[in-house]
Protein backbone atom coordinates (compact mmCIF):
# COMPACT_ATOMS: atom_id res chain seq x y z
CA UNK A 1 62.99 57.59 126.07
CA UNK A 2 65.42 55.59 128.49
CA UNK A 3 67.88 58.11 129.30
CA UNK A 4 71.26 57.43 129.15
CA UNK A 5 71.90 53.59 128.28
CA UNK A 6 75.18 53.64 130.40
CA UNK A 7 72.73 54.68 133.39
CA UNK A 8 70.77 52.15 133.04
CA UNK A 9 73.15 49.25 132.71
CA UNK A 10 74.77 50.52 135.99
CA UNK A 11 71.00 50.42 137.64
CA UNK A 12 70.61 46.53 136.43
CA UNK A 13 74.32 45.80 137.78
CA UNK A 14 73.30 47.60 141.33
CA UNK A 15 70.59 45.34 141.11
CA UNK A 16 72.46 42.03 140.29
CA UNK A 17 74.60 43.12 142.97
CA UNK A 18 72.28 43.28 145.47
CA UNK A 19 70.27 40.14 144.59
CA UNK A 20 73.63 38.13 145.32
CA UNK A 21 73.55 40.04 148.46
CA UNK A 22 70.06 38.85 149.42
CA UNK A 23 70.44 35.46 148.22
CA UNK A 24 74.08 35.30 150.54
CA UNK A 25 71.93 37.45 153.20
CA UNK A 26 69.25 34.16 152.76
CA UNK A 27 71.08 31.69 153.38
CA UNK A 28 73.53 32.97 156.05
CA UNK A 29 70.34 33.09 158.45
CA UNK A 30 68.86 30.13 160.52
CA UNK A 31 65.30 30.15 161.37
CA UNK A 32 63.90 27.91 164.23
CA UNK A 33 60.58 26.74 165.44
CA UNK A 34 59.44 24.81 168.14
CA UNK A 35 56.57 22.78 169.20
CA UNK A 36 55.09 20.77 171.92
CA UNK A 37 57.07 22.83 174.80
CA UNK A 38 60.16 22.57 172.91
CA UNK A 39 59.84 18.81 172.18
CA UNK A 40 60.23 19.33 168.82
CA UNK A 41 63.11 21.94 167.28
CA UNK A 42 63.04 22.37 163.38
CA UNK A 43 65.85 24.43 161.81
CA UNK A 44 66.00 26.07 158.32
CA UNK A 45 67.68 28.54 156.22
CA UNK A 46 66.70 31.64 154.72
CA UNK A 47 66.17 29.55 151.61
CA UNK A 48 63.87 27.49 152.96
CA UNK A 49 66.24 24.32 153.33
CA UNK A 50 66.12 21.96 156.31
CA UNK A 51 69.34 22.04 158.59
CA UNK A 52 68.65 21.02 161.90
CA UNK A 53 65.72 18.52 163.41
CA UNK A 54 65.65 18.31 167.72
CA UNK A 55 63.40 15.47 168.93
CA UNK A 56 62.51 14.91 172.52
CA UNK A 57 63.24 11.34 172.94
CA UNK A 58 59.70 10.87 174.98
CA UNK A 59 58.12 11.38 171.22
CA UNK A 60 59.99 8.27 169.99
CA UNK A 61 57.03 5.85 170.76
CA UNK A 62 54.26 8.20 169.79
CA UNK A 63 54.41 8.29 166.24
CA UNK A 64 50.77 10.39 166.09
CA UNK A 65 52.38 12.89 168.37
CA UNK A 66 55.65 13.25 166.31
CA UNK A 67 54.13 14.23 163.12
CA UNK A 68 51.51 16.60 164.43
CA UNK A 69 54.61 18.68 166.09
CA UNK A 70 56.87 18.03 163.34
CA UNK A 71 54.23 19.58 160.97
CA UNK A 72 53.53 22.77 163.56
CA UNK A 73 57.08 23.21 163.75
CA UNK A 74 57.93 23.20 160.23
CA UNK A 75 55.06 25.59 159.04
CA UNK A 76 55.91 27.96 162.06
CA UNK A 77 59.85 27.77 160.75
CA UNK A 78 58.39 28.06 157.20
CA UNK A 79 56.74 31.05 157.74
CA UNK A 80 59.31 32.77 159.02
CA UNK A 81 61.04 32.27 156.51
CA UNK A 82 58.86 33.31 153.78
CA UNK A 83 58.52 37.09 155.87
CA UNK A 84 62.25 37.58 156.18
CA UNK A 85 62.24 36.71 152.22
CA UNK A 86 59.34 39.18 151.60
CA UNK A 87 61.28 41.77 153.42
CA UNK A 88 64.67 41.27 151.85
CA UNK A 89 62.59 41.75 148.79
CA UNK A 90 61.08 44.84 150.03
CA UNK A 91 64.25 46.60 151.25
CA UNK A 92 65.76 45.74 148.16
CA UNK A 93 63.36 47.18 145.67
CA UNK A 94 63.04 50.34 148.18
CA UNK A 95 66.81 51.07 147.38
CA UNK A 96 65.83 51.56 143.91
CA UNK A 97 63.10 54.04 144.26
CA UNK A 98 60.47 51.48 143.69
């Protein structure tokens, strides 16, 4: 019904292999967003992690103005994120046929 077992425990190491790869391949990349004309930088990794905030120092006495680009920045930064993930994911599975 499976085939050869020895097959298939090669297939699931390939694929334990390569998920290391994408999760090193993850978090080796930076992904940054800006806001406001560039007043506002957020940086994050391919897992999603905060590494880097830039802040204009205008912003420093408009608190209103600072979160509303903070929060543009980090959902633009986020969602670039989540695509690279969803296409890491994709090229992976394709290597297996899927």
């Amino acid at each position: 019904m499976f085939g050869n077992m020895g097959d298939m425990s090669k297939m699931l190491e390939g694929m334990q292999e390569n998920a290391a790869k994408l999760q090193a391949d993850l978090e080796s990349k930076t992904f940054s967003a800006k806001s406001g004309g560039g007043m506002v930088e957020v940086s994050l990794n391919g897992k999603g992690e905060v590494i880097d905030i830039n802040i204009d120092d205008s912003l420093m006495e408009d608190k209103d103005s600072l979160q509303i680009l903070l929060i543009g920045a980090f959902n633009d930064a986020s969602k670039m994120v989540q695509q690279n993930q969803q296409n890491s994911a994709m090229n992976m599975l394709g290597g297996f046929g899927a």
